[in-house]
C-alpha atoms as a PDB file:
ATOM      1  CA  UNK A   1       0.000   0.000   0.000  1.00  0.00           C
ATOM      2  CA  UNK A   2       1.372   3.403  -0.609  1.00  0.00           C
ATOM      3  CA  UNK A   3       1.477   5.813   1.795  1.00  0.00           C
ATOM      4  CA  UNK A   4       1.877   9.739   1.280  1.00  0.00           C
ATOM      5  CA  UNK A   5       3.215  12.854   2.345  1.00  0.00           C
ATOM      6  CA  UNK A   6       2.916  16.157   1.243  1.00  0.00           C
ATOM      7  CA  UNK A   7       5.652  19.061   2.064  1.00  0.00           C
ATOM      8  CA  UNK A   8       6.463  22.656   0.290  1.00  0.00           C
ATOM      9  CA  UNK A   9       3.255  24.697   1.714  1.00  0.00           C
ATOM     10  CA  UNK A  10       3.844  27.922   3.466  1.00  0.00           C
ATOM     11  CA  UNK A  11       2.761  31.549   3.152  1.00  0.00           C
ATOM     12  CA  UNK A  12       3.252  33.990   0.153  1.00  0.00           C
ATOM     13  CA  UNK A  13       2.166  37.035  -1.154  1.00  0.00           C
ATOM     14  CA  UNK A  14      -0.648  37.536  -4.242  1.00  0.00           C
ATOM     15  CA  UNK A  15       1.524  36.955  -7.034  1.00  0.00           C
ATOM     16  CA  UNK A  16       4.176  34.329  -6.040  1.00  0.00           C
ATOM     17  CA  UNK A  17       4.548  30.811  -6.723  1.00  0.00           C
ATOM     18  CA  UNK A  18       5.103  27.586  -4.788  1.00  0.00           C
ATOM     19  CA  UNK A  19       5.890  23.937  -5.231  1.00  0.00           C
ATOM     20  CA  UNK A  20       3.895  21.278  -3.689  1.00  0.00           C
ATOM     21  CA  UNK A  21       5.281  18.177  -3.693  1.00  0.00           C
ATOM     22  CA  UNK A  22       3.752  14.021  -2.419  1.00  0.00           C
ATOM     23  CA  UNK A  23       6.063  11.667  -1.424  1.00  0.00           C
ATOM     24  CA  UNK A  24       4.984   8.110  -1.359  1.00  0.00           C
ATOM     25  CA  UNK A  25       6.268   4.906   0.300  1.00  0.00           C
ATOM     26  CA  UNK A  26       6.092   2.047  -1.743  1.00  0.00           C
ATOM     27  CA  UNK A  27       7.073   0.075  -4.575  1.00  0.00           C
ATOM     28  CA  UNK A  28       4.181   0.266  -6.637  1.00  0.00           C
ATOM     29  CA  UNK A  29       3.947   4.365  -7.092  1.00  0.00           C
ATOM     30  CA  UNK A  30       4.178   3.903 -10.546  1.00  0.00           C
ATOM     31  CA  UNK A  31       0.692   1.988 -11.151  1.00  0.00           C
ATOM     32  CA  UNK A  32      -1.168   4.719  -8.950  1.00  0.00           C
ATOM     33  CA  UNK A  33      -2.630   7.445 -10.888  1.00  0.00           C
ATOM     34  CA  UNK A  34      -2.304  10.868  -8.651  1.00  0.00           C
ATOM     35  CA  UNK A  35      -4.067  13.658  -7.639  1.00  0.00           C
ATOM     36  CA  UNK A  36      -4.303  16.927  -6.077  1.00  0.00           C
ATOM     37  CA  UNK A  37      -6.985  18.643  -4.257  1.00  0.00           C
ATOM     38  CA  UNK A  38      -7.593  21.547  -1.430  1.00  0.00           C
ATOM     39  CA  UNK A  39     -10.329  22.304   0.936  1.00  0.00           C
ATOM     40  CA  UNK A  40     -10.701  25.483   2.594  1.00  0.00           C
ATOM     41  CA  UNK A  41     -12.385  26.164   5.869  1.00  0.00           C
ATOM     42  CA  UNK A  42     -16.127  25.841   5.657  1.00  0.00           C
ATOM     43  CA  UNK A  43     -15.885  24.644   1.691  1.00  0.00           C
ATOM     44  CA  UNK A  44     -15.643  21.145   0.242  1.00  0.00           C
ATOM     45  CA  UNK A  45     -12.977  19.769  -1.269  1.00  0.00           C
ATOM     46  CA  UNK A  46     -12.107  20.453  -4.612  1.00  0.00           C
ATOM     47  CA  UNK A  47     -10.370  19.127  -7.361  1.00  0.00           C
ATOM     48  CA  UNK A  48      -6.721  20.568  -8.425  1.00  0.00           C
ATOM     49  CA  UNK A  49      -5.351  18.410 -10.649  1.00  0.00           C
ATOM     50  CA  UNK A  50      -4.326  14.871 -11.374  1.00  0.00           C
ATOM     51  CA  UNK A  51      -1.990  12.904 -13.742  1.00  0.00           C
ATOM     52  CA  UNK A  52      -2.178   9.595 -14.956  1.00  0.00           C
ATOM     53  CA  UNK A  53       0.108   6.396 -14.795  1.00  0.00           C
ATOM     54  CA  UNK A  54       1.204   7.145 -17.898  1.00  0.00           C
ATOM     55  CA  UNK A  55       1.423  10.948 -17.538  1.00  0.00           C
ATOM     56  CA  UNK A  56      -1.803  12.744 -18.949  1.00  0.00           C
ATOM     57  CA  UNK A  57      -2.607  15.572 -16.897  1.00  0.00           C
ATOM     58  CA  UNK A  58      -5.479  17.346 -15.724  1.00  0.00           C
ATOM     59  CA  UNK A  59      -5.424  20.617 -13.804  1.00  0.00           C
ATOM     60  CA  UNK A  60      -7.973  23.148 -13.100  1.00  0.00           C
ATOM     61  CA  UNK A  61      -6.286  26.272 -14.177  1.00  0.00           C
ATOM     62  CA  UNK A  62      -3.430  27.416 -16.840  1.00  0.00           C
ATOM     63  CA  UNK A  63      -1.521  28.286 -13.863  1.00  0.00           C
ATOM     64  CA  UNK A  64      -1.040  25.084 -12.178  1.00  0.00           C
ATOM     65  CA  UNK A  65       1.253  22.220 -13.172  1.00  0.00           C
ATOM     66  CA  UNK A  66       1.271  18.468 -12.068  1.00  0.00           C
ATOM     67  CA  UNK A  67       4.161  16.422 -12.910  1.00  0.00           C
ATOM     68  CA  UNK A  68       5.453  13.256 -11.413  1.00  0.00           C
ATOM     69  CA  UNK A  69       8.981  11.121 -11.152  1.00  0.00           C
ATOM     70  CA  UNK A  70       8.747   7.676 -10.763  1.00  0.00           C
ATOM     71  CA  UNK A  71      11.910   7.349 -10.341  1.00  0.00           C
ATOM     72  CA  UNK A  72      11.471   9.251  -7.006  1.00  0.00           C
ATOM     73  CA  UNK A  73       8.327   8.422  -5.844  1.00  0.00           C
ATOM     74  CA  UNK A  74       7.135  11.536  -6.096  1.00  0.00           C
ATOM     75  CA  UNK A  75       4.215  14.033  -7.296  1.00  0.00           C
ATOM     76  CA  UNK A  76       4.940  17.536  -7.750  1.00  0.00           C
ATOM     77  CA  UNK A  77       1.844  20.604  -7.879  1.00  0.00           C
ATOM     78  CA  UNK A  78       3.541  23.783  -9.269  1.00  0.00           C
ATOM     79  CA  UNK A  79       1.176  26.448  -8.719  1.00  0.00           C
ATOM     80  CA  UNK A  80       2.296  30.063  -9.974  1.00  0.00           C
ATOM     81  CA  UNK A  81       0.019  33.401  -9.791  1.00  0.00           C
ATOM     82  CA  UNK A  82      -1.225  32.753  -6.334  1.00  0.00           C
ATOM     83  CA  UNK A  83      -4.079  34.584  -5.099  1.00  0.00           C
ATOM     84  CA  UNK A  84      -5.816  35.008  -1.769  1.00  0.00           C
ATOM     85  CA  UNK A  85      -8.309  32.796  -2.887  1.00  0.00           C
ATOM     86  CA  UNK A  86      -6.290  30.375  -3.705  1.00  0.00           C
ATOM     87  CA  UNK A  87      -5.823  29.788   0.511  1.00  0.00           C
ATOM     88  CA  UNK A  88      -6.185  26.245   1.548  1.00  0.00           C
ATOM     89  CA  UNK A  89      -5.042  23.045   2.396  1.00  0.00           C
ATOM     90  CA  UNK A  90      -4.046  21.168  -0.207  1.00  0.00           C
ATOM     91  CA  UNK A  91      -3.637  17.154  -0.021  1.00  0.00           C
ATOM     92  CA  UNK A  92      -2.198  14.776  -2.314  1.00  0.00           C
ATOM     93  CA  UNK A  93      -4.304  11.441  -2.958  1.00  0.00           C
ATOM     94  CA  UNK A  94      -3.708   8.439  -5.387  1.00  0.00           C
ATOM     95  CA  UNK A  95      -5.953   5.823  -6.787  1.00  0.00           C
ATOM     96  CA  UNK A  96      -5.209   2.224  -8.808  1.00  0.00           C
ATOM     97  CA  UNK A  97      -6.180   2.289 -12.584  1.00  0.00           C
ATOM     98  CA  UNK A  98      -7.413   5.865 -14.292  1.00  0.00           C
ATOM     99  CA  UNK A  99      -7.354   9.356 -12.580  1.00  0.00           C
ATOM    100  CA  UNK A 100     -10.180  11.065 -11.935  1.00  0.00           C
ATOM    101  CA  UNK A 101     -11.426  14.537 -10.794  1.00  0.00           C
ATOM    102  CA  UNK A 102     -13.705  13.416  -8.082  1.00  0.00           C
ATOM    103  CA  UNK A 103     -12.068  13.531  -4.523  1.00  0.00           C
ATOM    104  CA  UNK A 104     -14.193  10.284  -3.840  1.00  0.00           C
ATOM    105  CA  UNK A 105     -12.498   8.474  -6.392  1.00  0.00           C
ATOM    106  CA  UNK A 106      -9.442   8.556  -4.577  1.00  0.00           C
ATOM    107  CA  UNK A 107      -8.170   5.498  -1.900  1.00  0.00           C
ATOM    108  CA  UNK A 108      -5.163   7.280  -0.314  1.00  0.00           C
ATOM    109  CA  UNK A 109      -4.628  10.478   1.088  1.00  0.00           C
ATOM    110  CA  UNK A 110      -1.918  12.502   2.732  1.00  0.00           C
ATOM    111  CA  UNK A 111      -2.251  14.924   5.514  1.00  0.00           C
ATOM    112  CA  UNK A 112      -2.244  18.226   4.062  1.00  0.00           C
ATOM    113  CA  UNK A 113       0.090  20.915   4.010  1.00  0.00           C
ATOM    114  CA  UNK A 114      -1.259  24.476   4.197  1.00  0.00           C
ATOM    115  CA  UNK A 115      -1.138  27.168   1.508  1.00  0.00           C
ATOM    116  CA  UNK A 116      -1.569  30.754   2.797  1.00  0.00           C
ATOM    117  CA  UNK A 117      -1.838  33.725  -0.135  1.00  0.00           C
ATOM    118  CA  UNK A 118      -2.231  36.946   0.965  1.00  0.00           C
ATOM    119  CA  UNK A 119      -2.899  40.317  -0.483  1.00  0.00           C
END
């Protein structure tokens, strides 16, 4: 089973970029399609993007990127042109077989890491 664990959250201004990235334990990362999704306070969860096993990608918005290393075991959300709306935490999840968009979808999750934008 693979396990994960998100890092590179933090707080930045309106404007500025940041890095997400997923760790996962495991040897079978590579057969796990990926996803990315953040939930604000008092909102549901929503969908970010996601990349396949065999590296088609879906994102939400022109400004986001989702890329993934194998090699590594790891997932990587580049998100650039923050804004304040934009605040959330953000968790990585992962799923056998096709990606998907819906948060249900997904088997495993990690535990968040927090994104902070401000004006």
């Amino acid at each position: 089973q693979v396990q994960l664990v998100e890092s590179g959250g933090g707080a930045v201004q309106a404007g500025e970029s940041l890095r997400l990235s997923c760790a996962a334990s495991g040897r079978t990362f590579r057969n796990y399609a990926m996803g990315w999704f953040r939930q604000a306070p008092g909102k549901e969860r929503e969908f970010v993007a996601s990349i396949s096993v065999s590296g088609g990608r879906t994102v939400y918005a022109d400004s986001v990127t989702i890329s993934r290393d194998d090699a590594k075991n790891t997932v990587y959300l580049q998100m650039n042109s923050l804004k304040p709306e934009d605040t959330a935490t953000y968790y990585c999840a992962a799923r056998q077989l096709t990606a998907s968009r819906a948060y249900y979808d997904y088997d495993l999750w990690g535990q968040g890491t927090q994104v902070t934008v401000s004006s």
